[in-house]
Protein backbone atom coordinates (compact mmCIF):
# COMPACT_ATOMS: atom_id res chain seq x y z
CA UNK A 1 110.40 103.42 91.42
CA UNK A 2 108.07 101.12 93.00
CA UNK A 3 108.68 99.24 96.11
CA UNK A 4 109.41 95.78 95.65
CA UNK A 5 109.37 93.05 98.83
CA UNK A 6 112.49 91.44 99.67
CA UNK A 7 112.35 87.94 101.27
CA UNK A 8 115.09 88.17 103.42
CA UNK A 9 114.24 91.51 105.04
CA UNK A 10 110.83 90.07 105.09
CA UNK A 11 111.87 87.46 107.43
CA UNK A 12 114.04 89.63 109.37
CA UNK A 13 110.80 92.08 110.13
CA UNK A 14 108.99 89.17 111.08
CA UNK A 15 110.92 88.23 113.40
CA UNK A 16 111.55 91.60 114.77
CA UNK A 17 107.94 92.38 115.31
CA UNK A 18 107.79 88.86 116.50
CA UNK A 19 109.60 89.90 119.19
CA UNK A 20 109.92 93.27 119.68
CA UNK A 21 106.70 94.18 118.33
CA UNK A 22 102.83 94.50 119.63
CA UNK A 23 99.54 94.83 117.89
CA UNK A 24 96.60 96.55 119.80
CA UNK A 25 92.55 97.22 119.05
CA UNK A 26 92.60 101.09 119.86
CA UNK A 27 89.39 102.39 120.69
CA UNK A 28 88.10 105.64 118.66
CA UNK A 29 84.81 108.08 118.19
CA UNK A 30 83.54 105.53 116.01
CA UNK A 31 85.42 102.04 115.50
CA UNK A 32 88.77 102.03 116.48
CA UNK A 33 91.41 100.88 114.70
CA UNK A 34 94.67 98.32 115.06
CA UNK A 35 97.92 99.79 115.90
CA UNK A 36 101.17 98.56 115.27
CA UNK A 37 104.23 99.84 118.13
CA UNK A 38 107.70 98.65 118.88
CA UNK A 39 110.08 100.41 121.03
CA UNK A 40 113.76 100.58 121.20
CA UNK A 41 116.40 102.72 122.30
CA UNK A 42 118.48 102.46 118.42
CA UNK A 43 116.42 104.34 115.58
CA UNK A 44 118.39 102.10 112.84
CA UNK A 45 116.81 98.97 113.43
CA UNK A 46 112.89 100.45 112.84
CA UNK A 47 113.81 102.26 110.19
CA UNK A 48 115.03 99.33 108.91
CA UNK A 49 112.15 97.32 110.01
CA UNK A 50 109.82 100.32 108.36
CA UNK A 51 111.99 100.30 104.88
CA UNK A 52 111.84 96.13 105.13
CA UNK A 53 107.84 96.55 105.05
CA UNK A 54 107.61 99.55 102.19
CA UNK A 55 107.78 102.39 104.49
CA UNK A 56 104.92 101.82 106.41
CA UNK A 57 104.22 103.67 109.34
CA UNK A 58 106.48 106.34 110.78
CA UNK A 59 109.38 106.66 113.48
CA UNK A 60 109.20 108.62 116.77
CA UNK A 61 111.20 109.95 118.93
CA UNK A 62 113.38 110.44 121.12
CA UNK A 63 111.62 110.13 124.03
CA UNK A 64 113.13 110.58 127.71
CA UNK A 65 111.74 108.46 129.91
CA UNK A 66 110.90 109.49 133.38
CA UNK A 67 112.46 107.64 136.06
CA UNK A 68 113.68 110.04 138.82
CA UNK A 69 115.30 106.62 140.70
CA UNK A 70 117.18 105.58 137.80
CA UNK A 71 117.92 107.18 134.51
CA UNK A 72 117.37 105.70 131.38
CA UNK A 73 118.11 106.17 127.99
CA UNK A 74 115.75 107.98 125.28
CA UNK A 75 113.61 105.40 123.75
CA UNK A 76 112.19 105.68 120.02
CA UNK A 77 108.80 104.04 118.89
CA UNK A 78 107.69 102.89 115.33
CA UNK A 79 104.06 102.93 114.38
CA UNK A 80 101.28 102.12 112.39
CA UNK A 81 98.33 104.32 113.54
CA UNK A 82 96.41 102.87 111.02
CA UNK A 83 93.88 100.04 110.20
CA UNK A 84 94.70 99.34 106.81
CA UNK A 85 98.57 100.06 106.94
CA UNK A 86 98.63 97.37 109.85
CA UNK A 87 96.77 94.99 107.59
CA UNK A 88 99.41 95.44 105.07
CA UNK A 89 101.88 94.41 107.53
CA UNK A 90 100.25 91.70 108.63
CA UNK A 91 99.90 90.12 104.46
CA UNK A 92 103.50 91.54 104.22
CA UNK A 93 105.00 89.11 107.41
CA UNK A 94 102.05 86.82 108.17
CA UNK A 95 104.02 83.66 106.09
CA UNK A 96 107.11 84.16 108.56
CA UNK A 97 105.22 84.85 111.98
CA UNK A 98 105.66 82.51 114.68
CA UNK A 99 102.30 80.36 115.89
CA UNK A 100 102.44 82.69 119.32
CA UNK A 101 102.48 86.16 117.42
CA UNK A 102 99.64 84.61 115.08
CA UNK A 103 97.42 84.00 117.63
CA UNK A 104 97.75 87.42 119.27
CA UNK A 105 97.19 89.05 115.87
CA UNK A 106 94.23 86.83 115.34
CA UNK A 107 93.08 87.92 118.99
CA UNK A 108 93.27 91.64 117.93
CA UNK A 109 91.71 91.36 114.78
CA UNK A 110 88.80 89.41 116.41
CA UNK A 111 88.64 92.23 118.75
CA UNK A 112 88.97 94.86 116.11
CA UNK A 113 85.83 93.28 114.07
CA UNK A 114 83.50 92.88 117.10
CA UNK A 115 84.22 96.71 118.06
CA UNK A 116 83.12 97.93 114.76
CA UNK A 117 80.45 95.08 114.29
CA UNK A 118 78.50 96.51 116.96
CA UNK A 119 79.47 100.12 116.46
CA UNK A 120 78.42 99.92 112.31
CA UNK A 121 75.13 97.73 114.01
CA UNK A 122 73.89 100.59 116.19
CA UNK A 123 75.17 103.36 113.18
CA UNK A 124 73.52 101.46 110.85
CA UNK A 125 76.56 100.99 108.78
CA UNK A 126 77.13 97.30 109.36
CA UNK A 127 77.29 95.08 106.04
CA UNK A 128 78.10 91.14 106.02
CA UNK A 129 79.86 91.35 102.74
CA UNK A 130 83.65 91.62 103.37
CA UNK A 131 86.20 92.15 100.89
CA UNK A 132 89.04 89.22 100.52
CA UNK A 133 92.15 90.30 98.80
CA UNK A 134 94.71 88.62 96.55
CA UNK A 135 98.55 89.08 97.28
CA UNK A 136 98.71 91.16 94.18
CA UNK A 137 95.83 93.38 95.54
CA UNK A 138 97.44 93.68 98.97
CA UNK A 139 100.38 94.99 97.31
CA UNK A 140 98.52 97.72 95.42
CA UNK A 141 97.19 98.89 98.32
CA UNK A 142 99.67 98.64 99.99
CA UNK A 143 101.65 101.26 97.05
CA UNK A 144 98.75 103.37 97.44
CA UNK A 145 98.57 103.79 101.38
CA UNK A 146 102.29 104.53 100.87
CA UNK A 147 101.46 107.50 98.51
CA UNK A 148 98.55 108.77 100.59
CA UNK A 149 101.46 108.47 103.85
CA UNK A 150 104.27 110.73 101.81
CA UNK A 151 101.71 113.30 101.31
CA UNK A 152 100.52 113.10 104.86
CA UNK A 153 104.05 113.48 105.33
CA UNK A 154 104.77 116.55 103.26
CA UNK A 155 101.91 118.22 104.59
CA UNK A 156 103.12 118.01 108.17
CA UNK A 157 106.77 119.28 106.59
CA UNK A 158 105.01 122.61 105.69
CA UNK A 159 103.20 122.67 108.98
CA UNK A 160 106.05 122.61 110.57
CA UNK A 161 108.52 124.72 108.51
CA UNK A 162 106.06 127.85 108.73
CA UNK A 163 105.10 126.67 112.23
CA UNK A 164 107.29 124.73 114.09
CA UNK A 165 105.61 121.87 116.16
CA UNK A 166 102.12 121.35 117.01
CA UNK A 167 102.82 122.38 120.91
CA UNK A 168 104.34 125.78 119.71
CA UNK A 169 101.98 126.56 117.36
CA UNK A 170 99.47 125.78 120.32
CA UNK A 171 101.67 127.76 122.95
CA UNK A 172 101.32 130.71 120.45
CA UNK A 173 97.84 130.84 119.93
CA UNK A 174 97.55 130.57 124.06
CA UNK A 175 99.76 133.81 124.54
């Protein structure tokens, strides 16, 4: 069954990430990409922030966080690692963002294009033409990106049934 937006949980998510939420121009070997992270101590609310948006993304955690002078509780993070997933949030909540939030994301973006602007320049890569996409067409790629994500998904499931984590598979090919 396909995933269909809801309006209210829309709004809810928007507000959330309004927020909670942060958008960031990681750098990378060759462009970078935007990344999408909010934190918070209850996994509930960003899985339901992740189902509100289609599933994008994946939940972390727990994480302990190190403060020998006073303890604090594990904390859980949501993310988009992605360029293209965090573009289909942005379509997704952009309608019920607040001016403030708009602007950062507009700063990041900005940011985002120069990096790879100058990157694709000096790789030769660089084209003018961009690609403008109807609602409909942010939706189907958004479905697609989510079927790309559950295989992703299944193929770190096999990974780690037949070898537990990354850091023990690494630990055992140290020994």
């Amino acid at each position: 069954m396909a995933w269909q937006p809801n309006r209210e949980e829309l709004a809810w998510a928007a507000g959330f990430f309004d927020g909670e939420g942060s958008l960031s121009c990681s750098g990378g070997k060759r462009a970078g990409h935007l990344r999408v992270d909010v934190s918070q101590i209850e996994p509930t609310t960003l899985r339901r922030f992740q189902a509100a948006i289609g599933g994008l993304g994946n939940v972390y955690g727990p994480w302990q966080r190190s403060r020998p002078e006073r303890p604090c509780q594990p904390i859980y993070k949501f993310q988009i690692g992605s360029s293209s997933g965090t573009f289909s949030m942005i379509a997704l909540l952009w309608q019920f963002l607040s001016e403030p939030k708009r602007v950062q994301i507009k700063k990041a973006v900005e940011a985002f294009k120069l990096r790879r602007q100058s990157i694709h320049a000096v790789l030769g890569r660089y084209s003018k033409s961009r690609k403008h996409y109807s609602p409909q067409q942010v939706l189907e790629r958004l479905r697609n990106s989510l079927a790309q994500q559950r295989r992703h998904v299944s193929r770190e499931a096999i990974f780690r049934r037949y070898f537990g984590t990354f850091q023990e598979a690494k630990r055992q090919a140290m020994m």
